[in-house]
PDB file of N, CA and C in Angstrom:
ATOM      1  N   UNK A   1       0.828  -1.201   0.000  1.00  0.00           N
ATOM      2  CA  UNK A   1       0.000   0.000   0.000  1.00  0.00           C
ATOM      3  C   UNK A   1       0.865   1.255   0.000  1.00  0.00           C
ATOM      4  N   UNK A   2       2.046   1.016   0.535  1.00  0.00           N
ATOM      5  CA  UNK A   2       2.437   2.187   0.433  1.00  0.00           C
ATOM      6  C   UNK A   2       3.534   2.380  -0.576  1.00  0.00           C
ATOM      7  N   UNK A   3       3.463   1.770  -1.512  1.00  0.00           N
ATOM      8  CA  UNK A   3       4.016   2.023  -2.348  1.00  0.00           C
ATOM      9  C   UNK A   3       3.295   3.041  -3.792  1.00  0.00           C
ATOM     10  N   UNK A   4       1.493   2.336  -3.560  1.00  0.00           N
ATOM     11  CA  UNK A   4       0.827   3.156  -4.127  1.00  0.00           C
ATOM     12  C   UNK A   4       0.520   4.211  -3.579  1.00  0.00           C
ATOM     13  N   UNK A   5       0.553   4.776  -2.536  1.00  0.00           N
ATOM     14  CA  UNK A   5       0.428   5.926  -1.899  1.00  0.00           C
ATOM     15  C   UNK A   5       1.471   7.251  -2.254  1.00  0.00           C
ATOM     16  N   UNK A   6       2.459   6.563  -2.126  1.00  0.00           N
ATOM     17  CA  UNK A   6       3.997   7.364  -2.645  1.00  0.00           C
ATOM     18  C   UNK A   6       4.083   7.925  -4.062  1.00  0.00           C
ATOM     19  N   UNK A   7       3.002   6.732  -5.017  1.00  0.00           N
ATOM     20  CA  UNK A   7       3.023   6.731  -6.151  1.00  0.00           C
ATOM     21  C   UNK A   7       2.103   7.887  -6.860  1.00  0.00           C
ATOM     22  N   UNK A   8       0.982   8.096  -5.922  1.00  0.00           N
ATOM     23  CA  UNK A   8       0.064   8.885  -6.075  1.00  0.00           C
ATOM     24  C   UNK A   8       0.439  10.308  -5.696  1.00  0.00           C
ATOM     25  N   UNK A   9       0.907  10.079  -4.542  1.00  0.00           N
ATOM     26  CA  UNK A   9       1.780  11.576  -4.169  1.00  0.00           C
ATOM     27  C   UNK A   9       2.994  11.528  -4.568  1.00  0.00           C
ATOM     28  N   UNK A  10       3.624  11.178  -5.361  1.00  0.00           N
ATOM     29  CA  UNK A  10       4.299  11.870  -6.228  1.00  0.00           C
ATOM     30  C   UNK A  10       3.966  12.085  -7.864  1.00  0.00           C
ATOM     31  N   UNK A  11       2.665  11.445  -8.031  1.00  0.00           N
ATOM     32  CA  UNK A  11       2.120  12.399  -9.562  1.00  0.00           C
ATOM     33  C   UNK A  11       1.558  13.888  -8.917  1.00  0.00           C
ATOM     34  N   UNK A  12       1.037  13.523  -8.170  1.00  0.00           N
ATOM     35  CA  UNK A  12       0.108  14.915  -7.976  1.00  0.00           C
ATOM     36  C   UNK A  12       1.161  15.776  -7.374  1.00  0.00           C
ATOM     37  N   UNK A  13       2.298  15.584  -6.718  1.00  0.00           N
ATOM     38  CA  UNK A  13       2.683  16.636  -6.666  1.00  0.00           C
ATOM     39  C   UNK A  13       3.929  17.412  -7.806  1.00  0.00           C
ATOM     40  N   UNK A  14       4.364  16.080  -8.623  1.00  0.00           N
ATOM     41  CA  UNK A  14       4.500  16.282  -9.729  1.00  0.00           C
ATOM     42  C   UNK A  14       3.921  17.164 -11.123  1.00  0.00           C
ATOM     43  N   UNK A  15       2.279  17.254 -10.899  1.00  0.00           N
ATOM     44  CA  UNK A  15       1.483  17.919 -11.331  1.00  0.00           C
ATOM     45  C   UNK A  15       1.105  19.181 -10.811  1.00  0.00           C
ATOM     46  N   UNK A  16       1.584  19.283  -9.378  1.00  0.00           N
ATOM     47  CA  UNK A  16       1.107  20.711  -9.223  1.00  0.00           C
ATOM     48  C   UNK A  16       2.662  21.347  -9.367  1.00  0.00           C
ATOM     49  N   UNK A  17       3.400  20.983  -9.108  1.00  0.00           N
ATOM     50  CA  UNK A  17       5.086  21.459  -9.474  1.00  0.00           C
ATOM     51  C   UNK A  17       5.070  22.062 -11.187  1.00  0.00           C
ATOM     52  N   UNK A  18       4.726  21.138 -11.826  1.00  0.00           N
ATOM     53  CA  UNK A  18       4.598  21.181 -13.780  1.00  0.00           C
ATOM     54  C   UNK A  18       3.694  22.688 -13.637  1.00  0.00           C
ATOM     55  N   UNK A  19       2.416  22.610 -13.193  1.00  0.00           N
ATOM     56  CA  UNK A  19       1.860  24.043 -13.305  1.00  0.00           C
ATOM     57  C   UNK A  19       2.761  25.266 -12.763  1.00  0.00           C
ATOM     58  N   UNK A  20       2.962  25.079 -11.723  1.00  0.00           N
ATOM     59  CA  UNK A  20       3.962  26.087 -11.697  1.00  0.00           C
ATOM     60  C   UNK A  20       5.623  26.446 -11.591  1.00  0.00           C
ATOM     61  N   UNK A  21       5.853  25.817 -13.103  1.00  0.00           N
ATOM     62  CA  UNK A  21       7.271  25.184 -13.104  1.00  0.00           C
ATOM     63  C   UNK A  21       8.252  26.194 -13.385  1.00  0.00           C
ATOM     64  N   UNK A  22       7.545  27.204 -13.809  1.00  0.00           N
ATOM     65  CA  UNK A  22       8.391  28.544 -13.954  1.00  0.00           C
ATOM     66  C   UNK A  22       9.280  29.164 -12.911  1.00  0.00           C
ATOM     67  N   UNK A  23       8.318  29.127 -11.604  1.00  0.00           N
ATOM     68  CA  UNK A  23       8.905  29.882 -10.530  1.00  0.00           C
ATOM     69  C   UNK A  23       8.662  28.575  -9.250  1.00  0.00           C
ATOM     70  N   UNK A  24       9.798  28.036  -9.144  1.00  0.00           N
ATOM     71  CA  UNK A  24       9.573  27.089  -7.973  1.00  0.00           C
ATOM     72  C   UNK A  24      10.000  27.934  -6.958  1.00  0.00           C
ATOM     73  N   UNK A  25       9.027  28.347  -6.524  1.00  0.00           N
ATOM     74  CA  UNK A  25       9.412  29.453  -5.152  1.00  0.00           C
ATOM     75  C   UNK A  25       9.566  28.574  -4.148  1.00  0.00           C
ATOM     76  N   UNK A  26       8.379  27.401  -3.625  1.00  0.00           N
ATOM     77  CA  UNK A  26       7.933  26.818  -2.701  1.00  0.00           C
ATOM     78  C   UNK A  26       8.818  25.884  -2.849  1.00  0.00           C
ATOM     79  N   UNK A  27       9.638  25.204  -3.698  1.00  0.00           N
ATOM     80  CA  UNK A  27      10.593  24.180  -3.613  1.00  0.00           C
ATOM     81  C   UNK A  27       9.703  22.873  -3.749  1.00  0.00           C
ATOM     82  N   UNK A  28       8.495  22.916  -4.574  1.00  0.00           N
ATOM     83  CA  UNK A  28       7.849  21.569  -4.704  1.00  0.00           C
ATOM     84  C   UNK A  28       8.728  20.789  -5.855  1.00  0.00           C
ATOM     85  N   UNK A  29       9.725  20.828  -6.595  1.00  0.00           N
ATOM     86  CA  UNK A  29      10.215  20.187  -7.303  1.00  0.00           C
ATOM     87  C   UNK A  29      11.198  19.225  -6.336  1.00  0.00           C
ATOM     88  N   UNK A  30      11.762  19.332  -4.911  1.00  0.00           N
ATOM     89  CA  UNK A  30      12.504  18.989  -4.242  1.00  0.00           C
ATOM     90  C   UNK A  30      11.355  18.096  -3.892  1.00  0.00           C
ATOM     91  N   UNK A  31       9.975  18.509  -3.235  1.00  0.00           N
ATOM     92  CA  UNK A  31       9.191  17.556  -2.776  1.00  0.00           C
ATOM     93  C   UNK A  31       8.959  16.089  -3.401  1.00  0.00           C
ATOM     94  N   UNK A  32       8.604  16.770  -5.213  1.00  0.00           N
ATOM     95  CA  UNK A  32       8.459  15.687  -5.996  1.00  0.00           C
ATOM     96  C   UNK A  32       9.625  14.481  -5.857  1.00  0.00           C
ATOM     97  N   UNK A  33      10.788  15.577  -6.018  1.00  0.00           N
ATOM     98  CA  UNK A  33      11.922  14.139  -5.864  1.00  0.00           C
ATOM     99  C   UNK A  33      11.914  13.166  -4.956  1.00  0.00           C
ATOM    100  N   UNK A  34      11.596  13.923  -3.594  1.00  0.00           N
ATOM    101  CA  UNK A  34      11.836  12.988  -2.571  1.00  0.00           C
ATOM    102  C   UNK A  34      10.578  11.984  -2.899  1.00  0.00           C
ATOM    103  N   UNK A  35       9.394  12.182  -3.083  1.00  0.00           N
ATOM    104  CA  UNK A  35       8.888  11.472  -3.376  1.00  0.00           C
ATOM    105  C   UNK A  35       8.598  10.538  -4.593  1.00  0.00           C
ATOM    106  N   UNK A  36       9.106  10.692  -5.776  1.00  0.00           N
ATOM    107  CA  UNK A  36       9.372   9.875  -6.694  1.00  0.00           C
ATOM    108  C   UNK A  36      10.706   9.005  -6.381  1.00  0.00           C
ATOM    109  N   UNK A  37      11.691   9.374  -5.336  1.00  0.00           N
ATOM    110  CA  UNK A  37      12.745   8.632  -5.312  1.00  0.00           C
ATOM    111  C   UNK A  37      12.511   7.660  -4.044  1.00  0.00           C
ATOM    112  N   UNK A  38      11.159   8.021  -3.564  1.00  0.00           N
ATOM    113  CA  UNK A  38      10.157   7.003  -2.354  1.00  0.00           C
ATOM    114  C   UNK A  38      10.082   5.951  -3.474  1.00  0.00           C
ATOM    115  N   UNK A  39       9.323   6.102  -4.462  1.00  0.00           N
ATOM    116  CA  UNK A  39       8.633   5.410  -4.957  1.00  0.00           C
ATOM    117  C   UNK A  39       9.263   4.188  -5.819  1.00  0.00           C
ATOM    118  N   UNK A  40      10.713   4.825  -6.832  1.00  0.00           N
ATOM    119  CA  UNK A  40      11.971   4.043  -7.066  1.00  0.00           C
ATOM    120  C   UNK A  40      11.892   2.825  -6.555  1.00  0.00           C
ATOM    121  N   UNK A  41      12.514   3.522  -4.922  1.00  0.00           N
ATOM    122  CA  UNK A  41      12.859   2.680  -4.213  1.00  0.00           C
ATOM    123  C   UNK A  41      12.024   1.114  -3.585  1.00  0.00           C
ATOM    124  N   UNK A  42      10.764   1.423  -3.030  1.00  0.00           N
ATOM    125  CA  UNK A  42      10.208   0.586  -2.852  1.00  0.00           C
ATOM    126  C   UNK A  42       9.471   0.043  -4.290  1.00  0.00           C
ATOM    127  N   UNK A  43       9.064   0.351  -5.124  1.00  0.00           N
ATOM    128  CA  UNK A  43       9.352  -0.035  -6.697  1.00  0.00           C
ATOM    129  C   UNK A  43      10.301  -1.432  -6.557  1.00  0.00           C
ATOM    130  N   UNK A  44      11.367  -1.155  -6.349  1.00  0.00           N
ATOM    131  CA  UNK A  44      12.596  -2.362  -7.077  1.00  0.00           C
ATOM    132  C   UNK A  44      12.094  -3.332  -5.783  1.00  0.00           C
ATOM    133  N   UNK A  45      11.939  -2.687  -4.150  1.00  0.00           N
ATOM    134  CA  UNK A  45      12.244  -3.585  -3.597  1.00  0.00           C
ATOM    135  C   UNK A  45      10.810  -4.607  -3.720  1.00  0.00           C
ATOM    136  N   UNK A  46       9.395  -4.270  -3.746  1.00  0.00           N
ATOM    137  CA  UNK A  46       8.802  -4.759  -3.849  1.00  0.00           C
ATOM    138  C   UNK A  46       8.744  -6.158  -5.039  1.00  0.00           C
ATOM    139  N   UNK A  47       9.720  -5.381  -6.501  1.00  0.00           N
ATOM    140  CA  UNK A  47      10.164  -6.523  -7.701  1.00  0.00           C
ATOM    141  C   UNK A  47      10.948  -7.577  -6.922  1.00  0.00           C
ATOM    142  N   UNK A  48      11.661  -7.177  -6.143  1.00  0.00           N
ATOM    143  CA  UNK A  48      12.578  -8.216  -5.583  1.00  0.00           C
ATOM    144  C   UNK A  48      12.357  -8.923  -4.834  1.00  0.00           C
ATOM    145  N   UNK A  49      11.415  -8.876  -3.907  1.00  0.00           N
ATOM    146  CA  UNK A  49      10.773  -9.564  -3.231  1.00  0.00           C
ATOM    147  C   UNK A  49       9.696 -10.170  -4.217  1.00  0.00           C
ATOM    148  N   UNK A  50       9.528  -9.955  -4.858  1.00  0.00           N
ATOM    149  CA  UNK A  50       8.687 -10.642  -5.229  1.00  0.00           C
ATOM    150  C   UNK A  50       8.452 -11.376  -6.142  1.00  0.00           C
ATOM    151  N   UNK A  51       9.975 -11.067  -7.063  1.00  0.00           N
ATOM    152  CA  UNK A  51      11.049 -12.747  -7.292  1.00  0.00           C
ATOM    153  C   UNK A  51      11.367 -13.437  -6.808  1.00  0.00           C
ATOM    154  N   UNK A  52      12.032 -12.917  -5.334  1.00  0.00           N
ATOM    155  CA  UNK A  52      12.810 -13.778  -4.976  1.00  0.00           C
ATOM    156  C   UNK A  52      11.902 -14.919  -3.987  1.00  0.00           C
ATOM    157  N   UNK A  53      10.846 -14.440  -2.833  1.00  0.00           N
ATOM    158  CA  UNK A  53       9.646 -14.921  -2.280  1.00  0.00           C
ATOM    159  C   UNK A  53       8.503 -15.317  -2.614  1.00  0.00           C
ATOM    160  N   UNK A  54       7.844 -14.409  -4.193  1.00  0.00           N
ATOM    161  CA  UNK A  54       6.749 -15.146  -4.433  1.00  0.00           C
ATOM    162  C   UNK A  54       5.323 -14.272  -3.802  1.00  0.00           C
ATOM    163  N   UNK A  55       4.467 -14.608  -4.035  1.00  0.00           N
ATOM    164  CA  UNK A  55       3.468 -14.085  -2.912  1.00  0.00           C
ATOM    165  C   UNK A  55       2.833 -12.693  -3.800  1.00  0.00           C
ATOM    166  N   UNK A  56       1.955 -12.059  -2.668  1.00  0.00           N
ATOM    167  CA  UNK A  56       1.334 -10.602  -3.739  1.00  0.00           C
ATOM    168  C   UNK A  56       1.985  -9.815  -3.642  1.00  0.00           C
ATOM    169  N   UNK A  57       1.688  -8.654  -4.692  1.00  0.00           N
ATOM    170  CA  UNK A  57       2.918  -8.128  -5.189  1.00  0.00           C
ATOM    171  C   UNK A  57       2.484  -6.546  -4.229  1.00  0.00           C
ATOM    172  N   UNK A  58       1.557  -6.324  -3.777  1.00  0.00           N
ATOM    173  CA  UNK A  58       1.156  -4.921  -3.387  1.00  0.00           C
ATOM    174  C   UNK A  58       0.135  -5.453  -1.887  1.00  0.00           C
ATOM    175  N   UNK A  59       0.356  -4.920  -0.827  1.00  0.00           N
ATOM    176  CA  UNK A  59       0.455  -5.544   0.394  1.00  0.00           C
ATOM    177  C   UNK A  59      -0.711  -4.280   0.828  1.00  0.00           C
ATOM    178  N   UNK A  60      -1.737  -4.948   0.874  1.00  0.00           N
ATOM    179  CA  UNK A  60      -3.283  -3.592   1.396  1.00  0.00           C
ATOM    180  C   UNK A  60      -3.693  -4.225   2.568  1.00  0.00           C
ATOM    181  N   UNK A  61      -3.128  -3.783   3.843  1.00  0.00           N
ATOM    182  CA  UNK A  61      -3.707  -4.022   5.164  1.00  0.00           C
ATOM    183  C   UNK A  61      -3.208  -2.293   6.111  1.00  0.00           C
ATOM    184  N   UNK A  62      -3.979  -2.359   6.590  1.00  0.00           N
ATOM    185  CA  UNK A  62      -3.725  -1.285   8.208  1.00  0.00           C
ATOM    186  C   UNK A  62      -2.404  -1.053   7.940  1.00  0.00           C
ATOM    187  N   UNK A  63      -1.655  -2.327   8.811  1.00  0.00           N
ATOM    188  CA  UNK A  63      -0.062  -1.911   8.643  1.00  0.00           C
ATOM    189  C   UNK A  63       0.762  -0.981   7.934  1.00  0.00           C
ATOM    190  N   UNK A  64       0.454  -1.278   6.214  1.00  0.00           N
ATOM    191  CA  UNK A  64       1.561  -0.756   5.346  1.00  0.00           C
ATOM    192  C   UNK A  64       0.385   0.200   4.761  1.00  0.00           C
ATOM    193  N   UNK A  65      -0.810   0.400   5.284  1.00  0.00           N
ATOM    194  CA  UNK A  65      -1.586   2.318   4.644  1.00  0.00           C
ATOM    195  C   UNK A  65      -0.764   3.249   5.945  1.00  0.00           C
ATOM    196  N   UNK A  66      -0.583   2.594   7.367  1.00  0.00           N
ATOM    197  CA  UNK A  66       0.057   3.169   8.115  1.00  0.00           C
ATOM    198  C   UNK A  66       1.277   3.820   8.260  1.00  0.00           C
ATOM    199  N   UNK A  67       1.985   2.653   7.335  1.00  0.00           N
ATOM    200  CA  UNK A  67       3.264   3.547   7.194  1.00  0.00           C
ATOM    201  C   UNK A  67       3.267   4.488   5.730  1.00  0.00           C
ATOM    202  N   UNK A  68       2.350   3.573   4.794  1.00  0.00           N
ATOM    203  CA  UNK A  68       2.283   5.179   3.726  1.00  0.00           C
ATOM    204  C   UNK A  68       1.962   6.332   3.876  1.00  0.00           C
ATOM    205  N   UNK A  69       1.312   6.818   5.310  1.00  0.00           N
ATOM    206  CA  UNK A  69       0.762   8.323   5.838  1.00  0.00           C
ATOM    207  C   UNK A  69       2.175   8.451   6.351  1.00  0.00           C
ATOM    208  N   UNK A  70       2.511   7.436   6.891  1.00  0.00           N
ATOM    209  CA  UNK A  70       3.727   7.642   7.994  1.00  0.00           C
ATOM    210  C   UNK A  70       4.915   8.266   6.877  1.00  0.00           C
ATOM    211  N   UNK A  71       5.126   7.800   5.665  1.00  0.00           N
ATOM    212  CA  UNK A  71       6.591   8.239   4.735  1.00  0.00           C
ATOM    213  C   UNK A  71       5.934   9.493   4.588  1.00  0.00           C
ATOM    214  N   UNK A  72       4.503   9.425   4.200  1.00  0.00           N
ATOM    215  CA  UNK A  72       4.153  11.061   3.580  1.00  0.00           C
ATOM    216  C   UNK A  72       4.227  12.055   4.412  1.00  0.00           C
ATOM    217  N   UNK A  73       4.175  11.996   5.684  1.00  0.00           N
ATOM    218  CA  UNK A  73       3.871  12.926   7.296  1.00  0.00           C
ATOM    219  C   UNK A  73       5.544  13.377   6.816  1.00  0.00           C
ATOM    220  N   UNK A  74       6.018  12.015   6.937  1.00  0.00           N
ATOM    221  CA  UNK A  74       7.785  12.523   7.225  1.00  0.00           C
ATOM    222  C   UNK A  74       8.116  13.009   6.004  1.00  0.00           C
ATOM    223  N   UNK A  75       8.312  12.850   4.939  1.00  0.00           N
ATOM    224  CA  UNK A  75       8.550  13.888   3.334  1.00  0.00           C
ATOM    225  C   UNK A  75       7.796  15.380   3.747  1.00  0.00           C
ATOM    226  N   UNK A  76       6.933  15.743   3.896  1.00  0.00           N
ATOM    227  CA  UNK A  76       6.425  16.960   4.626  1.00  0.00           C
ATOM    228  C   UNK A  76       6.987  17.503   5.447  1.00  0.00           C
ATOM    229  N   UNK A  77       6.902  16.877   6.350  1.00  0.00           N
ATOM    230  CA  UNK A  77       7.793  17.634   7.247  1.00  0.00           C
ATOM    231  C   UNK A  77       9.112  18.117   6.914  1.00  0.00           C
ATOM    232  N   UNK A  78       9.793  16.871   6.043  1.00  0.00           N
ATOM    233  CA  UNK A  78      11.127  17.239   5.659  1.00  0.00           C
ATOM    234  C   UNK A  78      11.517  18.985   4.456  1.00  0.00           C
ATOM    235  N   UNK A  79      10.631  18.538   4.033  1.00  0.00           N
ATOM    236  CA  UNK A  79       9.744  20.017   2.648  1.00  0.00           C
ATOM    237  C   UNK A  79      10.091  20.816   3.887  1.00  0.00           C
ATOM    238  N   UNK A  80       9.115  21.159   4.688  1.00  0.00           N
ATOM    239  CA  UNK A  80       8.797  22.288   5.178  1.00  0.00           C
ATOM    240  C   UNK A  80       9.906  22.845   6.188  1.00  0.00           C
ATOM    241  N   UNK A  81      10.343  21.958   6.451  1.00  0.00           N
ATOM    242  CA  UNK A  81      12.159  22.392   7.356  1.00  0.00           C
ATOM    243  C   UNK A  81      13.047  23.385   6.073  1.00  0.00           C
ATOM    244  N   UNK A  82      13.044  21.966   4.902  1.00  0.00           N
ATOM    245  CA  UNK A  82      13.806  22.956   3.837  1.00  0.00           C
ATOM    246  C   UNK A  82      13.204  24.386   3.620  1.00  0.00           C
ATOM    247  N   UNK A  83      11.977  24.495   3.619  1.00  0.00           N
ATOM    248  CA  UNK A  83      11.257  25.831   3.182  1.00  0.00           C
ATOM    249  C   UNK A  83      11.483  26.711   4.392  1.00  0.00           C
ATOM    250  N   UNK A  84      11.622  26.458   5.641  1.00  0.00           N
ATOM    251  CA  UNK A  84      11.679  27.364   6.893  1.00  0.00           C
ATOM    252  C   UNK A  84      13.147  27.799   6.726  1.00  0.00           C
ATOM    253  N   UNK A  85      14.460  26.737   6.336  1.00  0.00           N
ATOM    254  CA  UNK A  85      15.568  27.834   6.339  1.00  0.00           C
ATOM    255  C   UNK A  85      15.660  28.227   4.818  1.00  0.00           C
ATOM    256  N   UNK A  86      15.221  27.782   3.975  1.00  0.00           N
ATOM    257  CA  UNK A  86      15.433  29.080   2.535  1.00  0.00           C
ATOM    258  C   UNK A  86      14.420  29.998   2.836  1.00  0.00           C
ATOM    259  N   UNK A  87      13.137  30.335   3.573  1.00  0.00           N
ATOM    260  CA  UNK A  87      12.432  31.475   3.795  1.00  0.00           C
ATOM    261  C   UNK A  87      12.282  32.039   2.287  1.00  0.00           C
ATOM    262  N   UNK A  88      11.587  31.699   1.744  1.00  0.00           N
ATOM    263  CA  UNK A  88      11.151  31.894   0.247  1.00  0.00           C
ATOM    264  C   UNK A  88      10.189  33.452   0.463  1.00  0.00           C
ATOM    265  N   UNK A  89       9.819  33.417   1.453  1.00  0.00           N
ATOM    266  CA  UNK A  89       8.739  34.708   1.636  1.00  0.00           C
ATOM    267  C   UNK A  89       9.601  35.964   2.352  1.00  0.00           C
ATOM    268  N   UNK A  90      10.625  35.702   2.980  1.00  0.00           N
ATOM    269  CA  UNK A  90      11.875  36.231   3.757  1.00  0.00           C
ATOM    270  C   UNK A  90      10.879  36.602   5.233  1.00  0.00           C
ATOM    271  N   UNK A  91      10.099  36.069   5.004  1.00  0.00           N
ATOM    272  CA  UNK A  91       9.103  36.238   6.987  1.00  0.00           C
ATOM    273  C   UNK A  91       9.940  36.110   7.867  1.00  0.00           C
ATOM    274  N   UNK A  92      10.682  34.701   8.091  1.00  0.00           N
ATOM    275  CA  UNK A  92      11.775  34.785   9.222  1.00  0.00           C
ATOM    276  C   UNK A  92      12.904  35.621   9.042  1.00  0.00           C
ATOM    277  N   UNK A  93      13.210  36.359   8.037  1.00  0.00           N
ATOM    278  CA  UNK A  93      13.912  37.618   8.461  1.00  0.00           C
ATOM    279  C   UNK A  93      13.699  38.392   8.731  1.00  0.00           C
ATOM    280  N   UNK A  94      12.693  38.724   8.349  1.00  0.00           N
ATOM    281  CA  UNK A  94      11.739  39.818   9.160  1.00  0.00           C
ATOM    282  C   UNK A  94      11.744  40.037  10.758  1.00  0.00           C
ATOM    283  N   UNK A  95      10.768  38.675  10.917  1.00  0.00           N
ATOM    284  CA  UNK A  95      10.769  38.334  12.041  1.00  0.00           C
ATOM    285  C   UNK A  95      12.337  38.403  13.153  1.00  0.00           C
ATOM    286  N   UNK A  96      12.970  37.500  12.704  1.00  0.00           N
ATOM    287  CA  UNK A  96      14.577  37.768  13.456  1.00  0.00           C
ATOM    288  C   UNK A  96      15.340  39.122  13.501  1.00  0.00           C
ATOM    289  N   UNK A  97      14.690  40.072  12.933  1.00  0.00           N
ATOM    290  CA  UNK A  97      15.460  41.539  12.630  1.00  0.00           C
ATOM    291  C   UNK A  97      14.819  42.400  13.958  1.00  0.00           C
ATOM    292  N   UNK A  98      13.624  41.789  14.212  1.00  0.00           N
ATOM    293  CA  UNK A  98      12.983  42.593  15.286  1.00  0.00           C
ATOM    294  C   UNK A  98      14.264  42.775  16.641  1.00  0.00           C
TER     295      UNK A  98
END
């Protein structure tokens, strides 16, 4: 499951990045990566497992929708750290000048 989850959030945010691809102010092209390079990843490993073990290939229980909120919570968060020290809006300089 969470491989389709990753997969989904990284078209759509792929798609909202493409609309506004001119001016990546917000740094969603960094988002997309991290999340298309989510998706890579568990991509191969899921192929590999599932050469090498056998069995279904896309795993839909509680568990693994849990950790697909869980990668997406943490890619977010990670975005928004990057966006707090580039200050794209310069607010926290503002703010720190006081």
């Amino acid at each position: 499951m969470w491989l389709i989850m990753t997969s989904l959030a990284a078209v759509i945010t792929t798609a909202i990045w493409y609309v506004r691809a001119p001016e990546d102010k917000y740094k969603l092209g960094l988002l997309s990566l991290i999340f298309w390079g989510a998706t890579l990843m568990w991509f191969v490993d899921h192929v590999m497992a599932y050469l090498t073990e056998g069995g279904e290939f896309f795993e839909i229980n509680p568990d693994a929708t849990l950790l697909g909120l869980s990668v997406i919570i943490l890619a977010l968060l990670v975005w928004e750290i990057v966006l707090l020290v580039s200050d794209p809006k310069g607010v926290l300089k503002r703010v720190l000048k006081r």
